[in-house]
PDB file of N, CA and C in Angstrom:
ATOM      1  N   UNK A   1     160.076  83.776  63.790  1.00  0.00           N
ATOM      2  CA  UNK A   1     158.756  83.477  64.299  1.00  0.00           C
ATOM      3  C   UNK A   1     158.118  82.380  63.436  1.00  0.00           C
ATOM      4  N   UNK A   2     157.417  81.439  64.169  1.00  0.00           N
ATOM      5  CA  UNK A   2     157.019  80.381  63.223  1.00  0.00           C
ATOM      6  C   UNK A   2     155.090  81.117  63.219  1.00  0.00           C
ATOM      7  N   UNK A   3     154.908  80.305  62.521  1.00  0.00           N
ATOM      8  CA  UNK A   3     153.412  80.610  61.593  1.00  0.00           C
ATOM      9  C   UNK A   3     152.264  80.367  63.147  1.00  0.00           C
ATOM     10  N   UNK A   4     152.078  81.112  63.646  1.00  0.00           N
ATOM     11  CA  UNK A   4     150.712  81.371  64.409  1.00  0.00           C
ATOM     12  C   UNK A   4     150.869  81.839  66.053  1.00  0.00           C
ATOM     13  N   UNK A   5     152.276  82.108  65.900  1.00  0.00           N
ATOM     14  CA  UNK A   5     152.919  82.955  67.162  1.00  0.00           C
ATOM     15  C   UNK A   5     152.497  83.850  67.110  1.00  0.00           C
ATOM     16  N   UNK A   6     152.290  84.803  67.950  1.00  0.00           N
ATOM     17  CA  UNK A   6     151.956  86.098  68.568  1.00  0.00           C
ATOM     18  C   UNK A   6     153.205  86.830  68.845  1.00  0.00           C
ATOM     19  N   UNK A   7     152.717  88.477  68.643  1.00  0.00           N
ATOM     20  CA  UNK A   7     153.824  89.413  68.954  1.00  0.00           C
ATOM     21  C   UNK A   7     153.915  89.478  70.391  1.00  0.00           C
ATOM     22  N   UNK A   8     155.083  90.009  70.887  1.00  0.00           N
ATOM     23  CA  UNK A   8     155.599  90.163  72.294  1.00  0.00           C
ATOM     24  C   UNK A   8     154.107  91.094  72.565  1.00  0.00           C
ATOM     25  N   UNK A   9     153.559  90.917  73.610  1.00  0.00           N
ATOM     26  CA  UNK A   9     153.074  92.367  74.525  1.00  0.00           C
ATOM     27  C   UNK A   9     154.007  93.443  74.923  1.00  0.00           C
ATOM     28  N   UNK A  10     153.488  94.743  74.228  1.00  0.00           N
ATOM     29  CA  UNK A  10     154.099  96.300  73.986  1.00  0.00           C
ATOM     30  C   UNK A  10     155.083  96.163  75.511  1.00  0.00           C
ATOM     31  N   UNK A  11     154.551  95.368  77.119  1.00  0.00           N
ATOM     32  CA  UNK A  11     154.915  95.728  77.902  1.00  0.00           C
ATOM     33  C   UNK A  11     156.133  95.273  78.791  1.00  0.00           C
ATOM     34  N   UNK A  12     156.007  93.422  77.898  1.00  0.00           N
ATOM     35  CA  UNK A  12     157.057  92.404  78.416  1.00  0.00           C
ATOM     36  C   UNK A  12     158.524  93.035  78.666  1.00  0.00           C
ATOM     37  N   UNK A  13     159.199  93.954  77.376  1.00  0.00           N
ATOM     38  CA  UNK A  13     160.317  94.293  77.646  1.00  0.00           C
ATOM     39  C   UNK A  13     160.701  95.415  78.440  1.00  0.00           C
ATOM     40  N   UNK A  14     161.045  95.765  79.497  1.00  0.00           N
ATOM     41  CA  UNK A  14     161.612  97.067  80.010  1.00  0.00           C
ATOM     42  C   UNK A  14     163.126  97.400  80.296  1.00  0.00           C
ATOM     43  N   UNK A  15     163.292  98.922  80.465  1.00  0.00           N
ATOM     44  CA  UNK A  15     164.645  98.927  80.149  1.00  0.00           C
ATOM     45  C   UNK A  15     164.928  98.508  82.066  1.00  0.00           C
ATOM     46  N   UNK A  16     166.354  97.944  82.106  1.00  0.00           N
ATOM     47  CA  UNK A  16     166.483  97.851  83.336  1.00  0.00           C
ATOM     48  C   UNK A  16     166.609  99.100  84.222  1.00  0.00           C
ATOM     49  N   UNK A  17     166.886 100.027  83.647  1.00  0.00           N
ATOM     50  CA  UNK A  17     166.652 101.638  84.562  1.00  0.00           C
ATOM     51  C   UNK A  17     165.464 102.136  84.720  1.00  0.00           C
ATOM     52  N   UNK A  18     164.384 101.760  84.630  1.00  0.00           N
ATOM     53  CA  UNK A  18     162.949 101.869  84.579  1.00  0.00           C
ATOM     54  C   UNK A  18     162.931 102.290  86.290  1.00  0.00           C
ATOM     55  N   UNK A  19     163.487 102.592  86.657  1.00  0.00           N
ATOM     56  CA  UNK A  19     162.325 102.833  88.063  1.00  0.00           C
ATOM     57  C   UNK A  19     161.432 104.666  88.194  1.00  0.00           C
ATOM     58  N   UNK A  20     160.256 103.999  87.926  1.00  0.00           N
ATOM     59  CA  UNK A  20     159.350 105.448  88.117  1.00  0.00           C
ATOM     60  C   UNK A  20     159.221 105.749  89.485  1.00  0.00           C
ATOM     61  N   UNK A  21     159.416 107.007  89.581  1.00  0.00           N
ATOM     62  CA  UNK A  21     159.306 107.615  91.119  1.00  0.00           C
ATOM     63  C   UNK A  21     158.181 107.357  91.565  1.00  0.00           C
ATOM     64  N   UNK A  22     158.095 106.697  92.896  1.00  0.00           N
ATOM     65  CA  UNK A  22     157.178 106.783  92.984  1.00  0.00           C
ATOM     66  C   UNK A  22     156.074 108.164  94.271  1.00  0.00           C
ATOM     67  N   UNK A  23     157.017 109.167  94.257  1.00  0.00           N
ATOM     68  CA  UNK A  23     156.772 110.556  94.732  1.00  0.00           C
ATOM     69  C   UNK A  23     157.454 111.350  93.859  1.00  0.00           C
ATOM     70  N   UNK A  24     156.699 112.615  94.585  1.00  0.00           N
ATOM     71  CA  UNK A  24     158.087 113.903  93.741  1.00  0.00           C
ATOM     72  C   UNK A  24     158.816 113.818  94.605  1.00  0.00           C
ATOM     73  N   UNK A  25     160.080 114.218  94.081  1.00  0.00           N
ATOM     74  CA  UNK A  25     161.234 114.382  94.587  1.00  0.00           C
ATOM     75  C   UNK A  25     161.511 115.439  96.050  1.00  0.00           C
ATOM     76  N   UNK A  26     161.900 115.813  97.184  1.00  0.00           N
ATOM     77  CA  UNK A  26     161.866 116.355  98.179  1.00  0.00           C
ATOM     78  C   UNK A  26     162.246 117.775  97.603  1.00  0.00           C
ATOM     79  N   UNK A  27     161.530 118.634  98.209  1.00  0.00           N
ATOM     80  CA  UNK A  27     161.947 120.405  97.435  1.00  0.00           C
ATOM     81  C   UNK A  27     162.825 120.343  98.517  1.00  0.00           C
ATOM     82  N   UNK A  28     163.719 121.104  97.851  1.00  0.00           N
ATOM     83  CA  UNK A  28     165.159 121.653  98.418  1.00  0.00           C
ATOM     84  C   UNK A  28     165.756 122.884  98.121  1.00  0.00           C
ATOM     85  N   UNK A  29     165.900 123.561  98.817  1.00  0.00           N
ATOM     86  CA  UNK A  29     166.569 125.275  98.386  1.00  0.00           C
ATOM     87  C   UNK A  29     167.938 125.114  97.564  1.00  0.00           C
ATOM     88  N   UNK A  30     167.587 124.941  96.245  1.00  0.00           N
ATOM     89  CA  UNK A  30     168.670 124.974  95.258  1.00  0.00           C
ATOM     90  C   UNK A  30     169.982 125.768  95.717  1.00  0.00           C
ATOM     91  N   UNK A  31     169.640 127.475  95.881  1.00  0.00           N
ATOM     92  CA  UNK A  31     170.234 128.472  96.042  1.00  0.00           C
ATOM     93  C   UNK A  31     171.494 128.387  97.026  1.00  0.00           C
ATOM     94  N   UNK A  32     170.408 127.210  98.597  1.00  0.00           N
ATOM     95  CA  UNK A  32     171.845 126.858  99.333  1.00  0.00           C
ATOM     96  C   UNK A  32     172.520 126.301  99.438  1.00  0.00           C
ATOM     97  N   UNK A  33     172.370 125.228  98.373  1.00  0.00           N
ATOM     98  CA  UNK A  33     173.242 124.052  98.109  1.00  0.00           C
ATOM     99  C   UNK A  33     174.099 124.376  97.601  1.00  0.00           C
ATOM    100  N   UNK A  34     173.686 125.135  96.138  1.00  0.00           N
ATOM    101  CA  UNK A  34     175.222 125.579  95.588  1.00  0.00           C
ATOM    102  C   UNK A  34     175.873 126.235  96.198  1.00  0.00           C
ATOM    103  N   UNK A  35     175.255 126.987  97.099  1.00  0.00           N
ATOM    104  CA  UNK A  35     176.128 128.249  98.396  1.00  0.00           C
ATOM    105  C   UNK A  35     176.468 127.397  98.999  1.00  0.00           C
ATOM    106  N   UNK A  36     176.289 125.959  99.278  1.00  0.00           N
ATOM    107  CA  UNK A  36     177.546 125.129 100.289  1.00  0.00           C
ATOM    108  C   UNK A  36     178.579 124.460  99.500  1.00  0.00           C
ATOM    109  N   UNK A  37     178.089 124.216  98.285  1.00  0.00           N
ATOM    110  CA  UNK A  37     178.967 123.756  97.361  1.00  0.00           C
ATOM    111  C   UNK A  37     180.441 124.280  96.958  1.00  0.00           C
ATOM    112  N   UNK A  38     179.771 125.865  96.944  1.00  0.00           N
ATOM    113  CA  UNK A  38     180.851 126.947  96.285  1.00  0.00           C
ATOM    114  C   UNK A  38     181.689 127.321  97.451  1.00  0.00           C
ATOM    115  N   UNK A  39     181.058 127.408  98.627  1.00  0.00           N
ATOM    116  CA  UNK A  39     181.872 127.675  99.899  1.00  0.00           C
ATOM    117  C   UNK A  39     182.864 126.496 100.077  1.00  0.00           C
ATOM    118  N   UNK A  40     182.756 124.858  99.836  1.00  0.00           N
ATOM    119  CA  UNK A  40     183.480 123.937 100.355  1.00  0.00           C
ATOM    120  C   UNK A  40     184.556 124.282  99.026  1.00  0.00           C
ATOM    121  N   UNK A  41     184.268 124.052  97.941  1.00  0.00           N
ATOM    122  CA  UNK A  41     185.322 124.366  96.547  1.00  0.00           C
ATOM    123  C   UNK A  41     186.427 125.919  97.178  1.00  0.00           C
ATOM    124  N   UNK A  42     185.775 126.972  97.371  1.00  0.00           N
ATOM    125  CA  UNK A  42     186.489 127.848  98.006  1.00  0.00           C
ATOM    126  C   UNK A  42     187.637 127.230  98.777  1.00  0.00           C
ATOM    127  N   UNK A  43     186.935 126.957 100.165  1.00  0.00           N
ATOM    128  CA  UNK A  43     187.999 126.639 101.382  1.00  0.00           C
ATOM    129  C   UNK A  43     188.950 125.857 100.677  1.00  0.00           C
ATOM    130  N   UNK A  44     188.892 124.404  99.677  1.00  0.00           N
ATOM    131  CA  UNK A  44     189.884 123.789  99.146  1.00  0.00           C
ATOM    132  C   UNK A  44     191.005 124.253  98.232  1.00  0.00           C
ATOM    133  N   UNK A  45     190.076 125.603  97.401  1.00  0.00           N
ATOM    134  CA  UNK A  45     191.043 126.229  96.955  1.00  0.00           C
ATOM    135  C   UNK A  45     192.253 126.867  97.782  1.00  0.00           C
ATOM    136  N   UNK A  46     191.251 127.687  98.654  1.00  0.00           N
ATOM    137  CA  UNK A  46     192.336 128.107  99.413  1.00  0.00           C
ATOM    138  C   UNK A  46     193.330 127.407 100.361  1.00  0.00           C
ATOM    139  N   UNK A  47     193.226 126.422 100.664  1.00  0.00           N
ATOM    140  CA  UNK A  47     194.236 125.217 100.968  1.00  0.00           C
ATOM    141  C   UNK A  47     194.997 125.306 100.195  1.00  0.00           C
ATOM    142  N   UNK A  48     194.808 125.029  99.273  1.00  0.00           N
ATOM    143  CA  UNK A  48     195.756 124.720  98.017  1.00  0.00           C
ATOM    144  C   UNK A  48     196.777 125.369  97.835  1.00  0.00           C
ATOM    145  N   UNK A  49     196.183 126.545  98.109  1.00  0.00           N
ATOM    146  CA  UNK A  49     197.298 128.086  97.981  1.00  0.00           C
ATOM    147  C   UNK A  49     198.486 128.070  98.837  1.00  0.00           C
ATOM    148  N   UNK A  50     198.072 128.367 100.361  1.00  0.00           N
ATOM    149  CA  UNK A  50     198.163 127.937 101.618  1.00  0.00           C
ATOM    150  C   UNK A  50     199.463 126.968 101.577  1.00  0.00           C
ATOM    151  N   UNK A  51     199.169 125.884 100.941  1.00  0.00           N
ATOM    152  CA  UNK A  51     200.097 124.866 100.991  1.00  0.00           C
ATOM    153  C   UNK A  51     202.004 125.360 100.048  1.00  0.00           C
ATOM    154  N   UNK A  52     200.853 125.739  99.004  1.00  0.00           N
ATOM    155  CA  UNK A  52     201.587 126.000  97.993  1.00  0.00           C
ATOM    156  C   UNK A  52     202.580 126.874  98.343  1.00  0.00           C
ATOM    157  N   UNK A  53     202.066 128.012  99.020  1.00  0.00           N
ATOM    158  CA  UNK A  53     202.948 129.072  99.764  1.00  0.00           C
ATOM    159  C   UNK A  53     203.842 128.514 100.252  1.00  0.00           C
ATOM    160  N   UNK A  54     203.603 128.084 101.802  1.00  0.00           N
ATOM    161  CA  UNK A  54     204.274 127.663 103.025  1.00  0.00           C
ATOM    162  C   UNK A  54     205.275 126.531 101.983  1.00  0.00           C
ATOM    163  N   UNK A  55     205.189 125.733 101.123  1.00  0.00           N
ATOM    164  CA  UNK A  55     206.139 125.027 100.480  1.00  0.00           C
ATOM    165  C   UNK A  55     207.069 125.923 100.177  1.00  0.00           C
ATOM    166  N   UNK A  56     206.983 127.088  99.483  1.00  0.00           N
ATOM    167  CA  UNK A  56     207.970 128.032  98.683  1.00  0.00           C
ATOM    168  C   UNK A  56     208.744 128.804  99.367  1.00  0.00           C
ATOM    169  N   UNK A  57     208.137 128.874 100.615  1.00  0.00           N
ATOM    170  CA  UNK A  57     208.932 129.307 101.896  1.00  0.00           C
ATOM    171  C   UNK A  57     209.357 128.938 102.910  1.00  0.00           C
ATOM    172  N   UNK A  58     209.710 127.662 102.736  1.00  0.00           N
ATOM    173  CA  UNK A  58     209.933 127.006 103.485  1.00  0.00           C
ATOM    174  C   UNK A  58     211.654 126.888 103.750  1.00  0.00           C
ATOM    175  N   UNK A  59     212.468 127.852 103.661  1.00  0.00           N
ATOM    176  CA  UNK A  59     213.538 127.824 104.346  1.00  0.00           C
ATOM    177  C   UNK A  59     213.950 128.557 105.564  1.00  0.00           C
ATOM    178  N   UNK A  60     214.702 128.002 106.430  1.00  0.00           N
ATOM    179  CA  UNK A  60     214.653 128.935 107.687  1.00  0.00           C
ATOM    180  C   UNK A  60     215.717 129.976 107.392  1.00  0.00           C
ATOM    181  N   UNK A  61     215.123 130.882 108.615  1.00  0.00           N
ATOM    182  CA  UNK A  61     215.478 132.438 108.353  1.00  0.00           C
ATOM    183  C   UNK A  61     217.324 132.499 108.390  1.00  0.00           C
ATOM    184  N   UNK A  62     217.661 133.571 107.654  1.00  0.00           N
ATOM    185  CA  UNK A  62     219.340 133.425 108.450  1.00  0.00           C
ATOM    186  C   UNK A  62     219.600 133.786 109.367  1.00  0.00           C
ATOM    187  N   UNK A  63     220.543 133.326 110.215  1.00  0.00           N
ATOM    188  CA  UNK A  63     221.204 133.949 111.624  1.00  0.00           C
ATOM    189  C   UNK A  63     222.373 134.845 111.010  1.00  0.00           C
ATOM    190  N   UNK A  64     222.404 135.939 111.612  1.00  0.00           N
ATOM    191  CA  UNK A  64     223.590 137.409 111.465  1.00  0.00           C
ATOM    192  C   UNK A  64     224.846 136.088 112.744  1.00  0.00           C
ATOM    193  N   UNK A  65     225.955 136.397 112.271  1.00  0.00           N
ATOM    194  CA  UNK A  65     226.702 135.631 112.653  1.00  0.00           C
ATOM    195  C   UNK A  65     227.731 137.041 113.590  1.00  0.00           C
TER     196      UNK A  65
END
């Protein structure tokens, strides 16, 4: 700084993630979200299984000759 400059104003710098809401946020039933959450994680699990099975059994049956 040379001799008779002035400090920045407190306000010039902001961070670039600065955006203030400008509402509150929409209320939302927490409770059923995670209840759709946990239900979709479920069903994938159980795919998973599902798959996993039908892979391990996947040979055809024998014929009695």
């Amino acid at each position: 700084m040379e001799k008779g400059d002035d400090a920045a104003p407190p306000d010039r710098l902001r961070p670039a993630n600065d955006n203030e809401p400008a509402q509150q946020p929409p209320d939302i039933d927490v409770e059923a979200a995670l209840t759709r959450i946990a239900e979709a994680i479920g069903r994938h699990i159980a795919r998973e299984h599902i798959r996993a099975w039908r892979a391990a059994n996947d040979n055809e049956p024998e014929t009695s000759k």
